[in-house]
C-alpha atoms as a PDB file:
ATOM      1  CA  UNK A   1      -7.797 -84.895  19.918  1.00  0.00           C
ATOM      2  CA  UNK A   2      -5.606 -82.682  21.779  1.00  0.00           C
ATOM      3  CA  UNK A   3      -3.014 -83.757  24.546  1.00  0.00           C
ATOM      4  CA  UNK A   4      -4.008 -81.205  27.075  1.00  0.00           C
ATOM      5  CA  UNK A   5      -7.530 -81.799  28.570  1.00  0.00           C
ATOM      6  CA  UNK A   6      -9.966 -79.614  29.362  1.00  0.00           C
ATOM      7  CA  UNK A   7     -10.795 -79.765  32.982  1.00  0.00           C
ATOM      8  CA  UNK A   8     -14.019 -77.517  34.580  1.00  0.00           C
ATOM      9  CA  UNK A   9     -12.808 -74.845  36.257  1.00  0.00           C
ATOM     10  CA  UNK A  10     -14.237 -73.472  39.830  1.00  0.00           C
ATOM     11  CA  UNK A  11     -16.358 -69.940  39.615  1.00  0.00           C
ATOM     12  CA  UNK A  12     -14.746 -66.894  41.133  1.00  0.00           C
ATOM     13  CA  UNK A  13     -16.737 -65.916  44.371  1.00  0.00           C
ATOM     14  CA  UNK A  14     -17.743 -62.461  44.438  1.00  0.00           C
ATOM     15  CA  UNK A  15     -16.160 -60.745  46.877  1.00  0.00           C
ATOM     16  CA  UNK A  16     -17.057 -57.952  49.636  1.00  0.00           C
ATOM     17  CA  UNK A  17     -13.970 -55.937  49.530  1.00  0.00           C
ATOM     18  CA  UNK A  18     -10.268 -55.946  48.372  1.00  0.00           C
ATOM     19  CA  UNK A  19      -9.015 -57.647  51.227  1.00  0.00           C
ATOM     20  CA  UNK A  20     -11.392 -60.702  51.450  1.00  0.00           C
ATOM     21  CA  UNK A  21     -10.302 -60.684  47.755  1.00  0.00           C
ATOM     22  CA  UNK A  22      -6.633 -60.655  48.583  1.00  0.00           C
ATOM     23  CA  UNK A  23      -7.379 -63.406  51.668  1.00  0.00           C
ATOM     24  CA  UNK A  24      -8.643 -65.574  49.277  1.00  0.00           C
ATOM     25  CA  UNK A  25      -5.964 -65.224  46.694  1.00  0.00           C
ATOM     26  CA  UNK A  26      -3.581 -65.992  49.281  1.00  0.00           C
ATOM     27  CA  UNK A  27      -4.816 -69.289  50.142  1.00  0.00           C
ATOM     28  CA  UNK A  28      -6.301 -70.466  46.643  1.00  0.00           C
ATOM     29  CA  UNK A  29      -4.467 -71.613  43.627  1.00  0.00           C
ATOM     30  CA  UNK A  30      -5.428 -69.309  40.267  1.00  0.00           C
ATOM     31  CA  UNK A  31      -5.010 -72.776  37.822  1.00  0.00           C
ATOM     32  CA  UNK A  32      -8.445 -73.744  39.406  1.00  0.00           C
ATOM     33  CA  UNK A  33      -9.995 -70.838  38.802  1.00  0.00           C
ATOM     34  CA  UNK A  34      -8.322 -69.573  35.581  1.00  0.00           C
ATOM     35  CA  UNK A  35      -7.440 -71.079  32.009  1.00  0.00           C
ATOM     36  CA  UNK A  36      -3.933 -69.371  31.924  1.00  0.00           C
ATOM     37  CA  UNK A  37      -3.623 -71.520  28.384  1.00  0.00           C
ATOM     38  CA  UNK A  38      -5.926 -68.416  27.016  1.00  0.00           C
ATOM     39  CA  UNK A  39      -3.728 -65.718  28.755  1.00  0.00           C
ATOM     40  CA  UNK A  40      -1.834 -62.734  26.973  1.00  0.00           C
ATOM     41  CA  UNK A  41       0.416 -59.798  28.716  1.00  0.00           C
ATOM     42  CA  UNK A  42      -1.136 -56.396  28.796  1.00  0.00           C
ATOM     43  CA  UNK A  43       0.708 -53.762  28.387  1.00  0.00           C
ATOM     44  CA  UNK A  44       0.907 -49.982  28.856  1.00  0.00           C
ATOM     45  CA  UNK A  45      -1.045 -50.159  32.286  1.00  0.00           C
ATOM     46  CA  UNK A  46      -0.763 -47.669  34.668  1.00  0.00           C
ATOM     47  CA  UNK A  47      -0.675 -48.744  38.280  1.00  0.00           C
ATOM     48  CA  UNK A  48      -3.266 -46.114  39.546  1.00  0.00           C
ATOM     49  CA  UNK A  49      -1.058 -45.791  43.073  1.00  0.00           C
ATOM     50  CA  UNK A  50       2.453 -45.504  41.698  1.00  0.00           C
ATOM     51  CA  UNK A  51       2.109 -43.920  38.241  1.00  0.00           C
ATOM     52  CA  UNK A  52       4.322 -45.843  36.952  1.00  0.00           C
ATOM     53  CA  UNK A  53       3.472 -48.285  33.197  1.00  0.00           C
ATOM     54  CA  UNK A  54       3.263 -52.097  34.366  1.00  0.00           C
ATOM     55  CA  UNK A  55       2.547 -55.387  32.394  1.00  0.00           C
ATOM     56  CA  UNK A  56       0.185 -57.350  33.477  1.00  0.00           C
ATOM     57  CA  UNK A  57      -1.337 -61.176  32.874  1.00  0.00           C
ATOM     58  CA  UNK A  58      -4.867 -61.326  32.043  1.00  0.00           C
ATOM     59  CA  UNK A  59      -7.472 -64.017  31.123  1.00  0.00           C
ATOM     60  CA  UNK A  60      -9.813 -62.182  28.682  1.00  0.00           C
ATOM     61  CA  UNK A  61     -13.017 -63.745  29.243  1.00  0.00           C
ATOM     62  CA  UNK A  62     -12.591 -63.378  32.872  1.00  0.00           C
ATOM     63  CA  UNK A  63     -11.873 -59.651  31.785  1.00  0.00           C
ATOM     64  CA  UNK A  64     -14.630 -59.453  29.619  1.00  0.00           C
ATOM     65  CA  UNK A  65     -17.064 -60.614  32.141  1.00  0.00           C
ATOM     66  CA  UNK A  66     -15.919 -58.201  34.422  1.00  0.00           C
ATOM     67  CA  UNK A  67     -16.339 -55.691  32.512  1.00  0.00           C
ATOM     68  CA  UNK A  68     -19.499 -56.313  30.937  1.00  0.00           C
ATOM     69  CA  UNK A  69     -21.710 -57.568  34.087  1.00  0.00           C
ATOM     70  CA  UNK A  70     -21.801 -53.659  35.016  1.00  0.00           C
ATOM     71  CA  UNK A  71     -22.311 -52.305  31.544  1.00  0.00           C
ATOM     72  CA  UNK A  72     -25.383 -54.640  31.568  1.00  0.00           C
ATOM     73  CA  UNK A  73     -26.532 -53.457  35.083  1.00  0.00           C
ATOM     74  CA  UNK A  74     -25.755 -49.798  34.065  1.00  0.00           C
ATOM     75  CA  UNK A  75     -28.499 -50.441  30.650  1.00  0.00           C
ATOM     76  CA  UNK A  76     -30.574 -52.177  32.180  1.00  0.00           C
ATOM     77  CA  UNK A  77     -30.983 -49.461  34.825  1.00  0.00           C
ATOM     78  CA  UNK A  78     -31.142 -47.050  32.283  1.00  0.00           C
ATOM     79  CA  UNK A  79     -33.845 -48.616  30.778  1.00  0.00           C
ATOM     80  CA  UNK A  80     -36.124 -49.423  33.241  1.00  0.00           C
ATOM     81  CA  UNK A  81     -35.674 -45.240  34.357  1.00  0.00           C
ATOM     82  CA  UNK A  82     -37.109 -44.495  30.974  1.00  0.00           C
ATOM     83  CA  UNK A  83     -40.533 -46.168  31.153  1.00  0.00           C
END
């Protein structure tokens, strides 16, 4: 069995807009939220304000969700327009 235990981590709210997201940031701790263990740097990111390349830390199955919650929408939408 492994040393570290796995511990149930809290969903991430959905929020309104960026700064309700950036309140809550700002008064929550990420560990609770986030496995970090399962974390790997991006990199080759472009910051869309600056320009410039940055690296970034990201969980990939909190990516992944993200990403594919409004694919699904998006098809399902699709679909339902074609009938």
């Amino acid at each position: 069995m492994s040393k570290t235990t796995a511990r149930k981590l809290k969903p991430i709210p959905k929020f309104r807009t960026e700064a309700e997201e950036r309140r809550f940031w700002e008064t929550h701790d990420s560990a609770d939220y986030l496995d970090w263990a399962k974390a790997y740097i991006v990199k080759g990111l472009k910051d869309i304000e600056t320009g410039r390349t940055v690296e970034a830390k990201s969980v990939f199955s909190a990516l992944r969700a993200k990403i594919a919650a409004p694919r699904r929408r998006a098809a399902k939408k699709a679909k339902s327009q074609e009938k």
